[in-house]
Protein backbone atom coordinates (compact mmCIF):
# COMPACT_ATOMS: atom_id res chain seq x y z
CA UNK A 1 177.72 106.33 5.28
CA UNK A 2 177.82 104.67 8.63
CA UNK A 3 175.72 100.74 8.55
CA UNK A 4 173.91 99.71 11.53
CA UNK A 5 173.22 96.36 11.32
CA UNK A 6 169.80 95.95 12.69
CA UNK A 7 169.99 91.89 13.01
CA UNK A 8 173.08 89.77 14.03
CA UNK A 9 173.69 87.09 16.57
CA UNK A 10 176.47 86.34 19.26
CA UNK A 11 176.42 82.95 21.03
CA UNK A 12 178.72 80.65 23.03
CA UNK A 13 178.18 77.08 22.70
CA UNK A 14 179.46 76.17 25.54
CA UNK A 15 175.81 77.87 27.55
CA UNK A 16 174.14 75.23 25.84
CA UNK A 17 170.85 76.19 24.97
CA UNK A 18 171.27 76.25 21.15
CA UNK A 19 170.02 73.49 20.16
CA UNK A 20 169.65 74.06 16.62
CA UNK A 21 172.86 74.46 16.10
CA UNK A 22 173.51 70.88 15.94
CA UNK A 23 171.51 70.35 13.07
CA UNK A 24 172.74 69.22 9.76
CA UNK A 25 174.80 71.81 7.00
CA UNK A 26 175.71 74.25 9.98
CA UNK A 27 179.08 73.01 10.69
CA UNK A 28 179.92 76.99 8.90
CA UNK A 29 178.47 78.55 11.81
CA UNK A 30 178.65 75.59 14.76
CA UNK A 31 181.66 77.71 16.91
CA UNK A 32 181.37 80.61 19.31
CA UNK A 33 180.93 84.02 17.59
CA UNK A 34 181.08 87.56 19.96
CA UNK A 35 181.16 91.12 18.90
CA UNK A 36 185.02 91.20 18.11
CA UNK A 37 184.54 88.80 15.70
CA UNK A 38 181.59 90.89 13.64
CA UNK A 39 182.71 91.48 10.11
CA UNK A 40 181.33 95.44 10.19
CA UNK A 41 182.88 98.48 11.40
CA UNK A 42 179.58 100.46 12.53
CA UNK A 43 176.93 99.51 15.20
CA UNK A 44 174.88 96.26 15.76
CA UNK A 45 171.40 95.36 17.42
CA UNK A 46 172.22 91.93 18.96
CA UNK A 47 169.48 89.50 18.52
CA UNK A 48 168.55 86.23 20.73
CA UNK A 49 168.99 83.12 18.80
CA UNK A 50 167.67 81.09 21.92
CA UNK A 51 164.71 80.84 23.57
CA UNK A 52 165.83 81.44 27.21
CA UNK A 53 166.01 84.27 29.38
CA UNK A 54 169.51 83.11 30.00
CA UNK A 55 170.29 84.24 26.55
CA UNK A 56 168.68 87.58 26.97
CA UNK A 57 170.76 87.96 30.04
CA UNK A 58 173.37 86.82 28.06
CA UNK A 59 173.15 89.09 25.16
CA UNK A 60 172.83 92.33 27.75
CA UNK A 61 176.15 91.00 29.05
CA UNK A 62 178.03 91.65 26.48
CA UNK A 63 180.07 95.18 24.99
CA UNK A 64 179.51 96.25 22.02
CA UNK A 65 175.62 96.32 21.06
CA UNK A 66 174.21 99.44 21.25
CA UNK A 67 170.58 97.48 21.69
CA UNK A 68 169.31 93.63 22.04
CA UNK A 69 166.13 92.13 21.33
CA UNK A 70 166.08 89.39 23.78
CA UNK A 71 163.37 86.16 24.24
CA UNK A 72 160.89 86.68 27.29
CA UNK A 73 158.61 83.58 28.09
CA UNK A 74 155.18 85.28 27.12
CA UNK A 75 153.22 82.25 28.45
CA UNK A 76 154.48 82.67 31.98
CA UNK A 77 153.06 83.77 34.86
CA UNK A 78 156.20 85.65 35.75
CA UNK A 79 156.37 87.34 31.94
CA UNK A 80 155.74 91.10 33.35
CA UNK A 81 158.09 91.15 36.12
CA UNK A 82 160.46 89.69 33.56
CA UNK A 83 160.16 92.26 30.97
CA UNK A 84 160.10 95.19 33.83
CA UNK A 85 163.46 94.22 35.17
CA UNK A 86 165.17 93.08 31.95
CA UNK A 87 164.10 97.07 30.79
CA UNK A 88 165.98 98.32 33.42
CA UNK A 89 169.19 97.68 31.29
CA UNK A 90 168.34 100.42 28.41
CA UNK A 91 170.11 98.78 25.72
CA UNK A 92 167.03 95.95 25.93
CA UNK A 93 164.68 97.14 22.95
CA UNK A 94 162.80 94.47 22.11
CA UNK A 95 161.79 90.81 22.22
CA UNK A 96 161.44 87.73 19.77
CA UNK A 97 159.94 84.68 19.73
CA UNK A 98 160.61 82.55 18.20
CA UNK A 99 157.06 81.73 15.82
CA UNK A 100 158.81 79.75 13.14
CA UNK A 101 159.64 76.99 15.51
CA UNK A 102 156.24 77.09 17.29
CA UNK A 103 154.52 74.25 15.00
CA UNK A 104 150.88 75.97 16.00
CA UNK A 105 150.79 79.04 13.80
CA UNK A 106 148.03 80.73 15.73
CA UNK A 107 150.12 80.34 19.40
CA UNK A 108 151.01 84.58 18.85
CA UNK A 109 146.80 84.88 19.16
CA UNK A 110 146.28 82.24 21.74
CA UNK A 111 149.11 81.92 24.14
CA UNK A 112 150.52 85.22 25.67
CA UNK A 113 149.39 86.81 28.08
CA UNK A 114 147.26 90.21 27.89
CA UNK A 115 149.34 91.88 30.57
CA UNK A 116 152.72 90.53 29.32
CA UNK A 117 151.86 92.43 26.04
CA UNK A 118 150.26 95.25 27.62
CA UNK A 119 153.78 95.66 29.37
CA UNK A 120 155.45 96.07 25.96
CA UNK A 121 154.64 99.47 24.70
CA UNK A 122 154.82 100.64 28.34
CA UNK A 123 158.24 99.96 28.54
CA UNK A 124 159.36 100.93 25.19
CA UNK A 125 159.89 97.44 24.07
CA UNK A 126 159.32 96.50 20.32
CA UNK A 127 158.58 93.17 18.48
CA UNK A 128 160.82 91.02 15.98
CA UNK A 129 158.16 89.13 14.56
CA UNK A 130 159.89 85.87 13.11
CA UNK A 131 157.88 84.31 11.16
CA UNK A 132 157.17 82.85 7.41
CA UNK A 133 154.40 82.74 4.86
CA UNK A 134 151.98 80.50 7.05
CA UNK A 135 152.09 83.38 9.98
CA UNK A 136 151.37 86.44 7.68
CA UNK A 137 147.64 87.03 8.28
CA UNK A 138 147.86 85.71 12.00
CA UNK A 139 150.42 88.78 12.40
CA UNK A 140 147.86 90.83 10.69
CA UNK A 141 145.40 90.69 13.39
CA UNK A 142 148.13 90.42 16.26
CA UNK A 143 149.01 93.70 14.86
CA UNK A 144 145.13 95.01 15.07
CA UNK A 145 144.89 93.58 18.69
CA UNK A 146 147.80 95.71 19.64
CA UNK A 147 147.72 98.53 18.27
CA UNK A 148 150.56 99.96 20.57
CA UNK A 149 153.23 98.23 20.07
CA UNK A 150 155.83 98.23 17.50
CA UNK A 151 156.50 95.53 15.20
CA UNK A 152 159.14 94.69 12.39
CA UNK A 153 159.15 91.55 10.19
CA UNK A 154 162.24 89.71 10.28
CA UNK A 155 163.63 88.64 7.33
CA UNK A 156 161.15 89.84 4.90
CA UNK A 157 159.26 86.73 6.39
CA UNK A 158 161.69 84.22 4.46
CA UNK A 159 160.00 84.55 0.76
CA UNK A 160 159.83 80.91 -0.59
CA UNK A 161 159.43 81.16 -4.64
CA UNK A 162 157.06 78.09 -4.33
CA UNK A 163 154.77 80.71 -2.08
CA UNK A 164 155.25 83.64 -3.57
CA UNK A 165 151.64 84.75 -4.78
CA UNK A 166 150.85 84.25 -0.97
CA UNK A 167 153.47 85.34 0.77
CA UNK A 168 153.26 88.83 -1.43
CA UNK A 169 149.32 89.15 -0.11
CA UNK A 170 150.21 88.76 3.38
CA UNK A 171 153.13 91.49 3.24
CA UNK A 172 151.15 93.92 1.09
CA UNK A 173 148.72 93.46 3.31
CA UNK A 174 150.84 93.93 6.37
CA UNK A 175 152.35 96.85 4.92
CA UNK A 176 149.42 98.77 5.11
CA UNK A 177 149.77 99.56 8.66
CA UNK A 178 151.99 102.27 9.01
CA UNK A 179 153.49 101.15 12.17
CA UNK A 180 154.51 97.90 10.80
CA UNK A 181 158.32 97.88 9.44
CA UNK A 182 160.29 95.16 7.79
CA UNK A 183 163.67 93.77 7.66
CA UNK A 184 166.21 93.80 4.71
CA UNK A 185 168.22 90.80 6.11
CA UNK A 186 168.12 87.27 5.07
CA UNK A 187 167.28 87.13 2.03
CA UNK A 188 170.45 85.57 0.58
CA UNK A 189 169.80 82.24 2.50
CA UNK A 190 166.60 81.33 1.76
CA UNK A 191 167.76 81.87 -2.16
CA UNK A 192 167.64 78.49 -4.28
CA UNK A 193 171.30 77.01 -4.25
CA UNK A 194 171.29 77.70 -7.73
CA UNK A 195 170.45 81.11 -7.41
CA UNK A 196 173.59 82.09 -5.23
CA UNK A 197 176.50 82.20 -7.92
CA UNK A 198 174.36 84.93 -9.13
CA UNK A 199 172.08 86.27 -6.44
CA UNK A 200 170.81 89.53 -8.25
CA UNK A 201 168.09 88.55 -10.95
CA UNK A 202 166.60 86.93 -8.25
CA UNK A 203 166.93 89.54 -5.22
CA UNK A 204 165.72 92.35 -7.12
CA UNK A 205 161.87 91.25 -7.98
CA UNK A 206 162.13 90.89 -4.27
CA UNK A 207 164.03 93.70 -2.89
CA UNK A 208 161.56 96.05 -5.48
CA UNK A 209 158.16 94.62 -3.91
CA UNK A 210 159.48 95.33 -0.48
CA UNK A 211 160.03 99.13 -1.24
CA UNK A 212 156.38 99.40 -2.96
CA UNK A 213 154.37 98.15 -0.34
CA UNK A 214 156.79 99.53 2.22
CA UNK A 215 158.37 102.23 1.05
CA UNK A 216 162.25 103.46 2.17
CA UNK A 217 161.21 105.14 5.66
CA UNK A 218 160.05 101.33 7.24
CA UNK A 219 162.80 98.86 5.52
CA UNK A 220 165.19 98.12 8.16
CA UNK A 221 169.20 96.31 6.70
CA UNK A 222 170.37 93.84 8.83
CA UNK A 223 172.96 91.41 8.08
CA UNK A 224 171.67 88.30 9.80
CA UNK A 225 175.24 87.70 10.81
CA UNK A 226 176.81 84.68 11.14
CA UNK A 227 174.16 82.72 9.61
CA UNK A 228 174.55 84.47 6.61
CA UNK A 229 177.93 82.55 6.41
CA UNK A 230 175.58 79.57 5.48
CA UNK A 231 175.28 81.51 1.93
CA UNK A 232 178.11 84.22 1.67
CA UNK A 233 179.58 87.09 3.51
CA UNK A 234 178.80 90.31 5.32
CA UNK A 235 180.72 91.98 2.39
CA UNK A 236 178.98 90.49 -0.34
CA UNK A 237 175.27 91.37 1.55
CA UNK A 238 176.86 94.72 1.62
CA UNK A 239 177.93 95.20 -1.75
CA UNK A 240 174.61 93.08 -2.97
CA UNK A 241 172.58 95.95 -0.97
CA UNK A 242 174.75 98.94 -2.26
CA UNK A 243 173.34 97.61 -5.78
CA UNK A 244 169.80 96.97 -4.75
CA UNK A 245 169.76 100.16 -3.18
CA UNK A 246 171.37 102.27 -5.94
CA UNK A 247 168.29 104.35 -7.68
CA UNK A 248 167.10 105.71 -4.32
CA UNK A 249 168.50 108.88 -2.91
CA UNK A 250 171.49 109.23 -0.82
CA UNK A 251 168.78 110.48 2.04
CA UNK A 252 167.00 107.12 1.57
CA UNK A 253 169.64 104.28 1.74
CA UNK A 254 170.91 105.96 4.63
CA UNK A 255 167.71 105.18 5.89
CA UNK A 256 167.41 101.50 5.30
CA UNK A 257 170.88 101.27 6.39
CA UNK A 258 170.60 102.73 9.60
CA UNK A 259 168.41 105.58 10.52
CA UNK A 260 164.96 103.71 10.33
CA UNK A 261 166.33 101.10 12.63
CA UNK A 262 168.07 103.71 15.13
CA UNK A 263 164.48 105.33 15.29
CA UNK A 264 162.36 101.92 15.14
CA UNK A 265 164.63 100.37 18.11
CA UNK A 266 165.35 104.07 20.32
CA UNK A 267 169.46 103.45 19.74
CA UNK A 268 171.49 106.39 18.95
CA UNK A 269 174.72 104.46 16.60
């Protein structure tokens, strides 16, 4: 079964626009990483890590990803014109930005502009919304406002067990649009150190919620490569996911592992 990994990163330091790199406990992942270095041997989605255009230009640069979802300034005057020529590369399927560092959880209702999400669907673009617990019914009724676009939930939104009764509401509830799809990527570093010598009993309540509420067809694997170095490997996501993923059907973790996101993002691996 061929893996596309729906989420990974590629940066050079040396641009100098990643400024949370140089935060503390990421000396693992503080040096350049590009596509020849990426630990899988099937197709990736690239996605921004900065919130530039340069790094969207960047990212659309390189050889290798068969799609990128880039950052695009939403607030700006120029967002449209922005969007329309960054589209004219066909590998750009998306954009991100980047909520969990916006300290006003409601800026996805109150700061972009109309047309600059209007522009979205009409290009084919899709949304990476990264967010966490505090977000969850704000992207609720950015969803309803929109009803167009396409949207996927990085990272499961970043489960913390001290919010779990929450964050669960917000996701069932989010699952319940149709159109709304979710990513399988993640998950290992947000675990409690003490959970990561044996990362199972605590991935599975997790990984089991996400396929009730929504269901094989709109889970989307990503690696979340190299920051996933921070708590393992690519391999050991892998192998983690094989187990997760053993009960369903051959038909169905071929899904999660790569057809949903070929369809979701308009990439043929």
């Amino acid at each position: 079964m061929q893996i596309l990994d729906a989420h990974c990163h590629f940066w050079r330091l040396d641009r100098g626009d990643y400024g949370w790199l140089s935060g503390p406990g990421l000396d693992a992942i503080r040096r350049d990483f590009g596509p020849s270095d990426h630990p899988g041997d099937g197709p990736v989605i690239a996605v921004q890590a900065a919130p530039t255009l340069a790094e969207t230009d960047f990212l659309l640069s390189l050889s290798g990803p068969v799609g990128v979802v880039g950052w695009v300034d939403l607030t700006a005057a120029h967002a449209v014109t922005d969007l329309e020529s960054r589209a004219e590369n066909p590998r750009f399927r998306g954009i991100r930005p980047m909520l969990q560092d916006i300290a006003d959880t409601n800026w996805l209702l109150t700061a972009p502009r109309p047309e600059a999400l209007a522009a979205l669907p009409r290009l084919g673009l899709t949304f990476d919304a990264l967010v966490t617990r505090r977000h969850l019914g704000v992207l609720a009724e950015f969803a309803a406002r929109n009803p167009d676009l396409a949207i996927v939930i990085d990272h499961a939104a970043k489960p913390q067990p001290d919010e779990h009764s929450a964050w669960a509401q917000g996701m069932r509830a989010l699952a319940a649009d149709p159109r709304i799809h979710c990513k399988l990527s993640g998950l290992l570093t947000e675990l409690a150190p003490g959970d990561l010598h044996d990362p199972l009993p605590a991935l599975r309540p997790l990984v089991a919620h996400l396929l009730d509420w929504f269901g094989p067809q709109r889970l989307i694997w990503g690696s979340d490569w190299p920051v996933l170095n921070l708590a393992g490997s690519f391999a050991q996501w892998r192998d983690l996911t094989d187990e997760l993923l053993r009960d369903l059907s051959a038909a169905d973790r071929a899904a999660i592992m790569g057809g949903n996101a070929a369809r979701f993002y308009g990439v043929t691996p």
